[in-house]
N, C-alpha and C. Protein backbone atom coordinates (compact mmCIF):
# COMPACT_ATOMS: atom_id res chain seq x y z
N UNK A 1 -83.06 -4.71 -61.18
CA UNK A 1 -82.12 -4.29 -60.16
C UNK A 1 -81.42 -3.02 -60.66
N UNK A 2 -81.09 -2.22 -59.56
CA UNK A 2 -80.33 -0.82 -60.34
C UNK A 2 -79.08 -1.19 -60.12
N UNK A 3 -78.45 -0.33 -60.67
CA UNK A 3 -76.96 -0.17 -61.10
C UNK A 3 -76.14 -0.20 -60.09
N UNK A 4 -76.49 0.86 -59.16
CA UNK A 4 -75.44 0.72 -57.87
C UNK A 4 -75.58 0.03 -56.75
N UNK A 5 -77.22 -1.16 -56.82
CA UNK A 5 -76.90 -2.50 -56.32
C UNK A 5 -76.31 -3.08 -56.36
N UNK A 6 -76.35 -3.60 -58.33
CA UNK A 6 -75.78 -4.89 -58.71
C UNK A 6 -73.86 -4.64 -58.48
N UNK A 7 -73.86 -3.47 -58.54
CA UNK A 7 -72.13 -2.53 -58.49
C UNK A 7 -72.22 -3.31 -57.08
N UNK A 8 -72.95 -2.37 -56.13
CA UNK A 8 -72.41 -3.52 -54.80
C UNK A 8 -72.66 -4.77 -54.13
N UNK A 9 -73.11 -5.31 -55.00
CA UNK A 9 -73.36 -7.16 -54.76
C UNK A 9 -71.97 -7.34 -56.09
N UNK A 10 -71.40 -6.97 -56.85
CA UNK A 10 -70.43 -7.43 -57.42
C UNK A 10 -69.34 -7.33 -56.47
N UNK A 11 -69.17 -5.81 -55.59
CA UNK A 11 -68.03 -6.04 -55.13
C UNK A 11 -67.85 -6.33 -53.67
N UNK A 12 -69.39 -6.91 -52.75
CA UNK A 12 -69.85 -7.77 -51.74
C UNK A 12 -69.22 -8.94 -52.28
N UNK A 13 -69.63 -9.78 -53.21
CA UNK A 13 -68.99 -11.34 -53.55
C UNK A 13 -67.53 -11.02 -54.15
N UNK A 14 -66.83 -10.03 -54.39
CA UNK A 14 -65.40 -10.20 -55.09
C UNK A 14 -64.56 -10.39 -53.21
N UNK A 15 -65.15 -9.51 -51.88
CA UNK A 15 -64.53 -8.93 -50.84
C UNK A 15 -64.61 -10.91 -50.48
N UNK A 16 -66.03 -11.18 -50.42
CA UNK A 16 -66.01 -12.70 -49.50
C UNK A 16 -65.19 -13.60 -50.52
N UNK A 17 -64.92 -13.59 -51.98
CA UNK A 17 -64.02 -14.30 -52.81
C UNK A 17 -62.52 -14.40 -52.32
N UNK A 18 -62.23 -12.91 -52.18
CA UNK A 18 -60.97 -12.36 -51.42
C UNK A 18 -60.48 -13.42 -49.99
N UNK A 19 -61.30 -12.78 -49.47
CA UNK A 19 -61.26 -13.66 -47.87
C UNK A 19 -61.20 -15.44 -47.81
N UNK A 20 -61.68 -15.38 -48.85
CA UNK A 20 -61.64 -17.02 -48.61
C UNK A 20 -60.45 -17.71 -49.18
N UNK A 21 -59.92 -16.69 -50.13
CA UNK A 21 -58.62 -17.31 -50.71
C UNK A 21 -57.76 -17.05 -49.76
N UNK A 22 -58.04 -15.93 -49.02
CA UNK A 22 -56.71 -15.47 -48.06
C UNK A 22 -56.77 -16.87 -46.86
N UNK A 23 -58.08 -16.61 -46.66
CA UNK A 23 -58.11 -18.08 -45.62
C UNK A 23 -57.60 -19.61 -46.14
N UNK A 24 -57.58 -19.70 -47.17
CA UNK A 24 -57.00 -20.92 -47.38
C UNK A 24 -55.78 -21.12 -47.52
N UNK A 25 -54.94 -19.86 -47.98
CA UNK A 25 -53.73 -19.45 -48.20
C UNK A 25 -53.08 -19.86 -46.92
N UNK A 26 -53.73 -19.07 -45.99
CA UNK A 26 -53.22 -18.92 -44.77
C UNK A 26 -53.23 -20.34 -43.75
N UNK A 27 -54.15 -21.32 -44.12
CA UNK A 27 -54.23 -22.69 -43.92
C UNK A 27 -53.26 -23.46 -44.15
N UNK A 28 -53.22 -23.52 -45.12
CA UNK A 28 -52.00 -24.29 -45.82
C UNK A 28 -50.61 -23.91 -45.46
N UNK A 29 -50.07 -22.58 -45.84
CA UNK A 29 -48.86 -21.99 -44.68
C UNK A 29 -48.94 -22.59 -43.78
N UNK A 30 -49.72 -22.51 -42.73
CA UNK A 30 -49.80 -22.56 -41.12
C UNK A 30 -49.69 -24.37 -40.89
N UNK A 31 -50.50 -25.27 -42.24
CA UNK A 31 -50.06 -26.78 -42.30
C UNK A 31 -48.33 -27.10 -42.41
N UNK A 32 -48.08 -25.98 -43.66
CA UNK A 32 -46.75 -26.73 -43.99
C UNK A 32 -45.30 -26.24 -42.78
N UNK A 33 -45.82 -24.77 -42.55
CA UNK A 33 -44.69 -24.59 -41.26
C UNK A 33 -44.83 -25.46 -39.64
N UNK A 34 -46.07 -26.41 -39.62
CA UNK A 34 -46.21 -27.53 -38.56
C UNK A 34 -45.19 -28.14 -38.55
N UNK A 35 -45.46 -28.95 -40.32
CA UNK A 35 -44.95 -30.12 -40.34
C UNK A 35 -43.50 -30.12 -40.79
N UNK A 36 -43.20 -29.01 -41.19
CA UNK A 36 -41.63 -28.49 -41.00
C UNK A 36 -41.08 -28.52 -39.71
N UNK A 37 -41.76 -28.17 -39.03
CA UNK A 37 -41.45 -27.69 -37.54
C UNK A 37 -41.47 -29.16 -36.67
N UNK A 38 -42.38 -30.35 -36.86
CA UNK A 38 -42.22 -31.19 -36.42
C UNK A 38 -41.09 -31.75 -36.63
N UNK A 39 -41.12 -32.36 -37.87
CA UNK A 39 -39.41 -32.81 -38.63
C UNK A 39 -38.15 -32.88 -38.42
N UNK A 40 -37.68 -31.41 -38.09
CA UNK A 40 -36.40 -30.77 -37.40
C UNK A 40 -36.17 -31.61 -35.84
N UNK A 41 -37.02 -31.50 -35.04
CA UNK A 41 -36.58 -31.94 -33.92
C UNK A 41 -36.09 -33.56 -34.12
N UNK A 42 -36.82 -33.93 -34.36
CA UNK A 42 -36.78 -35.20 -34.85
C UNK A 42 -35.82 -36.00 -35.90
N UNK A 43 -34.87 -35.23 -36.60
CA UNK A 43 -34.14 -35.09 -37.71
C UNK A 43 -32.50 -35.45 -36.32
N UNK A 44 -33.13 -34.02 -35.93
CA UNK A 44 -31.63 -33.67 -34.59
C UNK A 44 -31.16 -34.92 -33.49
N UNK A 45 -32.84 -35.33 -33.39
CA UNK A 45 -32.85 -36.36 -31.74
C UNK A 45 -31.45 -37.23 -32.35
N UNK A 46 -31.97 -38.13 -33.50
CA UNK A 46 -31.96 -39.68 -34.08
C UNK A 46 -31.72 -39.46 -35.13
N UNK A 47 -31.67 -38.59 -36.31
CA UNK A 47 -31.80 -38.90 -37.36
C UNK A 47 -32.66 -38.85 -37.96
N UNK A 48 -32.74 -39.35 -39.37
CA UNK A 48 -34.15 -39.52 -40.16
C UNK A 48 -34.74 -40.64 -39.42
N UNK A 49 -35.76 -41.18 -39.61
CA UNK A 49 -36.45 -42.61 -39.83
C UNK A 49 -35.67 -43.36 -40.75
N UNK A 50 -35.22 -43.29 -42.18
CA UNK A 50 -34.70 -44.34 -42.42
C UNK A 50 -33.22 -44.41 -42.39
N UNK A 51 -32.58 -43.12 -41.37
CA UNK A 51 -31.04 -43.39 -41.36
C UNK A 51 -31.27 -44.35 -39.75
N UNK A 52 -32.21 -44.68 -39.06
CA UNK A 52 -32.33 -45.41 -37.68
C UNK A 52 -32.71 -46.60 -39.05
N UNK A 53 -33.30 -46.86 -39.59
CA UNK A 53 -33.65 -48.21 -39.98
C UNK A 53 -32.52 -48.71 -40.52
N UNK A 54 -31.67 -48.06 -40.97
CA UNK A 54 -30.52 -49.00 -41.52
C UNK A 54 -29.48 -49.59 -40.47
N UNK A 55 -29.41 -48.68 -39.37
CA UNK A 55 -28.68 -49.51 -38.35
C UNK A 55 -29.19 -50.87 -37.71
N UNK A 56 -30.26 -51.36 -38.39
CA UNK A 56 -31.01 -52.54 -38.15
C UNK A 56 -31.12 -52.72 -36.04
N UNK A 57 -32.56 -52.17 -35.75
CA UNK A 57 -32.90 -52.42 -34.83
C UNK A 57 -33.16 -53.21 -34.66
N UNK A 58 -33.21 -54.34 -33.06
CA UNK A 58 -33.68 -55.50 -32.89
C UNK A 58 -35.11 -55.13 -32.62
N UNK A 59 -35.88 -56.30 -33.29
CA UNK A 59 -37.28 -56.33 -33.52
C UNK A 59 -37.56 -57.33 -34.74
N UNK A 60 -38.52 -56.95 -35.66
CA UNK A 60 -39.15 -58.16 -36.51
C UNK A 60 -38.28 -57.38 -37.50
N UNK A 61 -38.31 -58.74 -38.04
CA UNK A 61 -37.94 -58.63 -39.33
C UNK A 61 -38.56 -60.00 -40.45
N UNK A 62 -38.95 -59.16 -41.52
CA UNK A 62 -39.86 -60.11 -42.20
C UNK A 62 -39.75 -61.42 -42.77
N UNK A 63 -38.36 -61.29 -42.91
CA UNK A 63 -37.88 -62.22 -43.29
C UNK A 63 -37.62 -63.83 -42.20
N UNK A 64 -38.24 -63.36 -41.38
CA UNK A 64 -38.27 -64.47 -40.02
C UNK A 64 -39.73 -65.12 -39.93
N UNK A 65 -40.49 -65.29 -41.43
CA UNK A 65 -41.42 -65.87 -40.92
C UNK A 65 -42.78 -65.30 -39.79
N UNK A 66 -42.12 -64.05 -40.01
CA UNK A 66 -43.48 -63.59 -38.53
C UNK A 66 -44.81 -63.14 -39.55
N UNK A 67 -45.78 -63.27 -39.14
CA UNK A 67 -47.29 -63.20 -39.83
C UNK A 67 -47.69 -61.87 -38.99
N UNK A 68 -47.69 -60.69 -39.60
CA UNK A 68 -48.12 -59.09 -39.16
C UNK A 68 -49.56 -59.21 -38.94
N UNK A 69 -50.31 -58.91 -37.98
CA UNK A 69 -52.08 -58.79 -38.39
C UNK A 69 -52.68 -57.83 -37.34
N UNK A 70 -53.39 -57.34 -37.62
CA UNK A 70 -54.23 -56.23 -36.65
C UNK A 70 -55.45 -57.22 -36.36
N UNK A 71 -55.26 -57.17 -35.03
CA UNK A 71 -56.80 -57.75 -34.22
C UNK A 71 -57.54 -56.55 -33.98
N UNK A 72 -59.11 -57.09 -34.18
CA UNK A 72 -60.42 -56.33 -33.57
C UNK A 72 -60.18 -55.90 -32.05
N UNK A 73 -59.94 -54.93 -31.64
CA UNK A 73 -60.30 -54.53 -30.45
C UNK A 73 -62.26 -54.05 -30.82
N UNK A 74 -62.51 -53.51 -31.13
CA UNK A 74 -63.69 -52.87 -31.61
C UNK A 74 -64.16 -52.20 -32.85
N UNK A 75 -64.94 -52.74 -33.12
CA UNK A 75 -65.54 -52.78 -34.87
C UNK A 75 -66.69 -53.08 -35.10
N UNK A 76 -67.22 -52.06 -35.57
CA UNK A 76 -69.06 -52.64 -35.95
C UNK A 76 -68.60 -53.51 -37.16
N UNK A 77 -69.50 -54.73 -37.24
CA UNK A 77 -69.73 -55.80 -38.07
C UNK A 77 -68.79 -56.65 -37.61
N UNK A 78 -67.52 -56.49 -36.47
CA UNK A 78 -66.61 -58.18 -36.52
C UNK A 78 -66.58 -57.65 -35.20
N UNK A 79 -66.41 -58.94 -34.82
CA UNK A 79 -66.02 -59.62 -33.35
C UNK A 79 -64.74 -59.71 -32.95
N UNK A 80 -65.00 -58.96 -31.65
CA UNK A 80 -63.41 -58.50 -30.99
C UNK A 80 -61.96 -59.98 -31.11
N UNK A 81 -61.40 -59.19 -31.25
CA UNK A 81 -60.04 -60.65 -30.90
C UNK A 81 -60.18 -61.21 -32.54
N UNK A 82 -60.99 -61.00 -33.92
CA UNK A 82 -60.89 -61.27 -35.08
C UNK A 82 -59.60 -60.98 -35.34
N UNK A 83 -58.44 -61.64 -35.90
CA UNK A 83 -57.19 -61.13 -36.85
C UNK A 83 -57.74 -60.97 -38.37
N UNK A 84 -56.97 -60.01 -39.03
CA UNK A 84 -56.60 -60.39 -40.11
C UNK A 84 -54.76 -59.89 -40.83
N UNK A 85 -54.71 -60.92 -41.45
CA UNK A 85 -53.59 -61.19 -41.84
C UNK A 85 -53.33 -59.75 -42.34
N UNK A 86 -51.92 -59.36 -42.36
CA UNK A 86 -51.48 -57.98 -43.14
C UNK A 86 -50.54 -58.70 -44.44
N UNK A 87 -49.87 -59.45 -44.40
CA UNK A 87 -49.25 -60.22 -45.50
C UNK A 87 -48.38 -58.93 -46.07
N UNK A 88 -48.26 -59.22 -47.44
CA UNK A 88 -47.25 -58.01 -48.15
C UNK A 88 -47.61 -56.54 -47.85
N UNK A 89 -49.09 -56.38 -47.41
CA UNK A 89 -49.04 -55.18 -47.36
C UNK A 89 -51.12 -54.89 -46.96
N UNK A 90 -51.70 -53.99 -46.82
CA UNK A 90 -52.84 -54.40 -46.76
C UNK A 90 -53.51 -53.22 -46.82
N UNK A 91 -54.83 -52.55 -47.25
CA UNK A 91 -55.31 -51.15 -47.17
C UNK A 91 -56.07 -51.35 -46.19
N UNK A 92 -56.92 -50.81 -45.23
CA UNK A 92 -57.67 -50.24 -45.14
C UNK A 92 -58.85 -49.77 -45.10
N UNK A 93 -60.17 -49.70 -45.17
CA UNK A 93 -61.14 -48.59 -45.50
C UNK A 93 -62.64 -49.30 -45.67
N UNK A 94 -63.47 -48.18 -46.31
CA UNK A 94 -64.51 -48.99 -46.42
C UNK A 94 -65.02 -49.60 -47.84
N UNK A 95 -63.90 -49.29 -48.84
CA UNK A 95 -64.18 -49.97 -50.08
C UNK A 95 -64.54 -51.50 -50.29
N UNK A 96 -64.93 -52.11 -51.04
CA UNK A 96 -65.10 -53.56 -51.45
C UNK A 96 -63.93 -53.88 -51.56
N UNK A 97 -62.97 -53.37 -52.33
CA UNK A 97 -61.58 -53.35 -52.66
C UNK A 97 -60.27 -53.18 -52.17
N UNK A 98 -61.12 -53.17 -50.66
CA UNK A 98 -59.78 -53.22 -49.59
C UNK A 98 -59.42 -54.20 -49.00
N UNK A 99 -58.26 -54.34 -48.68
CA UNK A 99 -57.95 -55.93 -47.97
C UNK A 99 -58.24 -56.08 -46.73
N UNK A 100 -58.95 -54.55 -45.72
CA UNK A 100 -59.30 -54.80 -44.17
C UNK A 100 -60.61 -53.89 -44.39
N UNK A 101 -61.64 -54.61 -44.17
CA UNK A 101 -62.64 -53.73 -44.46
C UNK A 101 -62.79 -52.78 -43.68
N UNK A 102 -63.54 -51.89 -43.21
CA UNK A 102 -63.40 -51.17 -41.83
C UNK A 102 -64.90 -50.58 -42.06
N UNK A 103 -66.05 -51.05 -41.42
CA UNK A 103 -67.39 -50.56 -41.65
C UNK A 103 -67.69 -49.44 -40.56
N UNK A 104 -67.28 -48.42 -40.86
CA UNK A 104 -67.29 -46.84 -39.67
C UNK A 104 -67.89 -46.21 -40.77
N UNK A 105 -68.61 -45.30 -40.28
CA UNK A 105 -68.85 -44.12 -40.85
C UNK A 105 -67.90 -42.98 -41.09
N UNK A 106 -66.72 -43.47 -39.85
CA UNK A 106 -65.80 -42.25 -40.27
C UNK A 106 -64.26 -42.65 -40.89
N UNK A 107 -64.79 -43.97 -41.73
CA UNK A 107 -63.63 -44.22 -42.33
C UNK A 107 -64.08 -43.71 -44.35
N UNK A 108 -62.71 -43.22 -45.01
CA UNK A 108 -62.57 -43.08 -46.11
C UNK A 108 -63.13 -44.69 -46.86
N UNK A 109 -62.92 -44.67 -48.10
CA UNK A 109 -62.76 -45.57 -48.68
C UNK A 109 -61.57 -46.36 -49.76
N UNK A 110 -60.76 -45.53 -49.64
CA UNK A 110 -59.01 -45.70 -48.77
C UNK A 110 -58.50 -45.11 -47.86
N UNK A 111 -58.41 -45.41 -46.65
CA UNK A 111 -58.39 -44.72 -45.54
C UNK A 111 -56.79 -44.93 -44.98
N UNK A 112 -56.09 -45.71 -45.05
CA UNK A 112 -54.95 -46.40 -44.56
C UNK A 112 -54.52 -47.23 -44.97
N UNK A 113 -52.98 -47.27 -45.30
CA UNK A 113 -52.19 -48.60 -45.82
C UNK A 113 -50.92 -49.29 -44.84
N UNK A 114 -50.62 -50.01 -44.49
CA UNK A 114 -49.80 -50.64 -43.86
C UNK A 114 -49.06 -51.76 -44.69
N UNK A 115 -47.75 -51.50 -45.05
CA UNK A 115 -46.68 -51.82 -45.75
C UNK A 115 -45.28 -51.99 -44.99
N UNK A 116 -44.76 -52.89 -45.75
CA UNK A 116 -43.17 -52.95 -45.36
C UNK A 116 -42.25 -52.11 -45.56
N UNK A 117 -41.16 -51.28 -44.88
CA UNK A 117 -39.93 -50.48 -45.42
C UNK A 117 -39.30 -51.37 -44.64
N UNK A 118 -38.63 -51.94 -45.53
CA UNK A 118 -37.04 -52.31 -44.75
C UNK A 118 -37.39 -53.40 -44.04
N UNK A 119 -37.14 -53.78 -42.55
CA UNK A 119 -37.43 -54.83 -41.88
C UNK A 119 -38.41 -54.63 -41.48
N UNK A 120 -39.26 -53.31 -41.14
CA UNK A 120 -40.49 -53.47 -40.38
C UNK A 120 -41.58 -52.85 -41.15
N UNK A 121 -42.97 -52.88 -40.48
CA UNK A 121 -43.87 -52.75 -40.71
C UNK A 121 -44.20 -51.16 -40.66
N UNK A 122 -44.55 -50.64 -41.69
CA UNK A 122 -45.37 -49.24 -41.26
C UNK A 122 -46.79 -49.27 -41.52
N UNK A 123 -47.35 -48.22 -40.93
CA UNK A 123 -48.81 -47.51 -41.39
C UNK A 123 -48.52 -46.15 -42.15
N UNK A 124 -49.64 -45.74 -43.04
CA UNK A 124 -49.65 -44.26 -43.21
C UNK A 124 -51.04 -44.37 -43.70
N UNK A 125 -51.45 -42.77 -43.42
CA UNK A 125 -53.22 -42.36 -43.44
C UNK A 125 -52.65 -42.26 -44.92
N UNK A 126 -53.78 -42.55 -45.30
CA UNK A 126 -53.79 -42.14 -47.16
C UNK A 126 -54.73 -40.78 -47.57
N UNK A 127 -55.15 -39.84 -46.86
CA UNK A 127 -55.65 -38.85 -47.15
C UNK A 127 -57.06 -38.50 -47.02
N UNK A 128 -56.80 -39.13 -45.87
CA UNK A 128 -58.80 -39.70 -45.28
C UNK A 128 -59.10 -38.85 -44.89
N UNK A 129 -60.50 -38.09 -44.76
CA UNK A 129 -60.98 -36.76 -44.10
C UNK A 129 -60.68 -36.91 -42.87
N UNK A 130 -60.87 -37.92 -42.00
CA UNK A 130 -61.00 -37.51 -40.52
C UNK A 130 -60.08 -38.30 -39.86
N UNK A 131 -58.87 -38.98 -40.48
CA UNK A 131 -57.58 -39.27 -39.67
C UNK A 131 -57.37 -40.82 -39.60
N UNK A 132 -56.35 -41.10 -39.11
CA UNK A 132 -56.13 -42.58 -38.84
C UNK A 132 -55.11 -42.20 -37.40
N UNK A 133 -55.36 -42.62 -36.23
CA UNK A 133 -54.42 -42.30 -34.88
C UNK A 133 -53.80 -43.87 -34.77
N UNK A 134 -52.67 -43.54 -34.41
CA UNK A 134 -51.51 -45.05 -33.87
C UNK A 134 -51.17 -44.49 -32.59
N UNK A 135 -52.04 -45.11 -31.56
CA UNK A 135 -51.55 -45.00 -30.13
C UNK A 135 -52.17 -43.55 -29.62
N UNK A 136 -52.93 -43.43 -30.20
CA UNK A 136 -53.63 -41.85 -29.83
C UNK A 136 -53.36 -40.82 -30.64
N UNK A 137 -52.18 -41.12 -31.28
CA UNK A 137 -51.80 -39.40 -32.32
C UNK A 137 -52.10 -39.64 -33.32
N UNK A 138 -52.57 -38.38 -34.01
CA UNK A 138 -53.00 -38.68 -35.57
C UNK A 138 -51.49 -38.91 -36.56
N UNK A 139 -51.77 -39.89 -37.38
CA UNK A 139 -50.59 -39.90 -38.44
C UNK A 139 -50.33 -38.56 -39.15
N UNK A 140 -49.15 -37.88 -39.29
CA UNK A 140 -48.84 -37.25 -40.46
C UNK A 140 -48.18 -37.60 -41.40
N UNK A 141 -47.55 -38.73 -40.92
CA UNK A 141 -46.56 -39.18 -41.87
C UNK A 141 -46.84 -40.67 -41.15
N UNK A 142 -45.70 -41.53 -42.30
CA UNK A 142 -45.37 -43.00 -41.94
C UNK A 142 -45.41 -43.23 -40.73
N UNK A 143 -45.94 -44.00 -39.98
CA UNK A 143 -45.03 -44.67 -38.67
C UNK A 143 -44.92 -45.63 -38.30
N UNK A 144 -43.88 -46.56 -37.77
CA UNK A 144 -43.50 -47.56 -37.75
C UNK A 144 -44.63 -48.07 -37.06
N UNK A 145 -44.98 -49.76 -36.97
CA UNK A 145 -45.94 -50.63 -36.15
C UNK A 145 -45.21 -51.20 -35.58
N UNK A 146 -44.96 -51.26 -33.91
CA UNK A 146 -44.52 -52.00 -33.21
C UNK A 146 -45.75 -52.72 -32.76
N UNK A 147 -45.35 -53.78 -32.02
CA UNK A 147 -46.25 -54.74 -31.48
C UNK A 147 -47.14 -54.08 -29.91
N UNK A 148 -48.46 -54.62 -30.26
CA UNK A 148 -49.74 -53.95 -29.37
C UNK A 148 -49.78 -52.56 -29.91
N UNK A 149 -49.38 -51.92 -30.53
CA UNK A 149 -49.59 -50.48 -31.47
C UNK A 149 -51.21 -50.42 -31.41
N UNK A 150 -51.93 -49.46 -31.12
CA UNK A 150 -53.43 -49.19 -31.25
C UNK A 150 -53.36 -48.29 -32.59
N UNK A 151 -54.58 -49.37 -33.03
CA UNK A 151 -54.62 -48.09 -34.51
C UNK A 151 -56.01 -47.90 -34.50
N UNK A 152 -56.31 -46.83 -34.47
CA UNK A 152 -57.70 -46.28 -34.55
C UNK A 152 -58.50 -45.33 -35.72
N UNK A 153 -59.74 -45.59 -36.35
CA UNK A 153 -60.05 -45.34 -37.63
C UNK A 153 -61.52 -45.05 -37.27
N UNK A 154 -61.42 -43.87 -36.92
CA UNK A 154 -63.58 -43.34 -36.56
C UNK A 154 -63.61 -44.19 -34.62
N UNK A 155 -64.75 -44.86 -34.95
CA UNK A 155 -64.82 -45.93 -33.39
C UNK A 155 -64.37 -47.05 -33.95
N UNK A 156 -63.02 -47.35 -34.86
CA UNK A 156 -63.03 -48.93 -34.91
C UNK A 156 -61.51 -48.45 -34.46
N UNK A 157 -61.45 -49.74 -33.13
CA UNK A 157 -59.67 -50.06 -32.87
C UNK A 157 -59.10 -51.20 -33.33
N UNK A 158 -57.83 -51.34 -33.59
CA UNK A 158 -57.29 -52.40 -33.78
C UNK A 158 -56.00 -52.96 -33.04
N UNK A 159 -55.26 -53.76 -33.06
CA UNK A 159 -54.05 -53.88 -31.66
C UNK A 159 -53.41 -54.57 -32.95
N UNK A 160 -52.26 -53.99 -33.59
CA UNK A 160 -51.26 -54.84 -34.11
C UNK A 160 -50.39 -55.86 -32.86
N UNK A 161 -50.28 -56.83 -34.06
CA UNK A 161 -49.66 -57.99 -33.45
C UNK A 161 -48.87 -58.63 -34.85
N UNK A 162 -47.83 -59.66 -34.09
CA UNK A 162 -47.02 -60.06 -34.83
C UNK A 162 -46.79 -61.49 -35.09
């Protein structure tokens, strides 16, 4: 190869090196001023999330004996109307090692956890490529599980219940 090829295939791959950092740069900005931007309104309405949880809303509370569980609406490998228990807390995904299996193709293999804060129940996506939705919106953060809540993971639904 001559000289003032390899010169411009060095500085062909430094220009697309360039660009791609700028593009990711610019990704990430454009993520974190969202979810800034979501926040605020939401901060103003009500408060935080956990300055509303301390005024103790009526609803469940765990300590009453109630048994949390997501039923099968639709799921390859289980049969609709299946519960399973959420108990202290429960993941998610398609690992062996999860306490809700979830056999999708478009589930992680920690895909979602659903845990207690306070009196109630939350969900949060754990960093799954292609999302976890409660009621149609994708999670960005925690959100509370109220009762009949749709949680959706690839084509598998589920209907919390209490």
């Amino acid at each position: 190869m001559t000289d003032p090829v390899a010169l411009l295939l060095k500085f062909g791959f430094l220009v697309v090196l360039y660009l791609f950092l700028f593009w990711v740069a610019r990704s990430a900005l454009r993520d974190m001023s969202r979810h800034s931007s979501d926040d605020a309104p939401r901060a103003a309405a009500g408060g935080l999330p956990e300055d509303r949880e301390r005024r103790r809303e009526p609803g469940m509370d765990l300590r009453d004996g109630i048994e949390p569980r997501l039923v099968v609406v639709a799921a390859m490998g289980h049969e609709p109307d299946t519960a399973f228990r959420i108990g202290d807390s429960a993941t998610l995904g398609r690992s062996q090692s999860a306490d809700i299996k979830v056999d999708d193709p478009f589930a992680s293999s920690a895909h979602a956890r659903i845990f207690p804060r306070g009196q109630f129940m939350y969900i949060e996506d754990m960093g799954s490529t292609n999302g976890t939705y409660l009621n149609g919106r994708q999670l960005r953060r925690p959100e509370r599980l109220k009762v009949a809540d749709s949680v959706r993971i690839g084509d598998t639904e589920y209907r919390y219940q209490e």
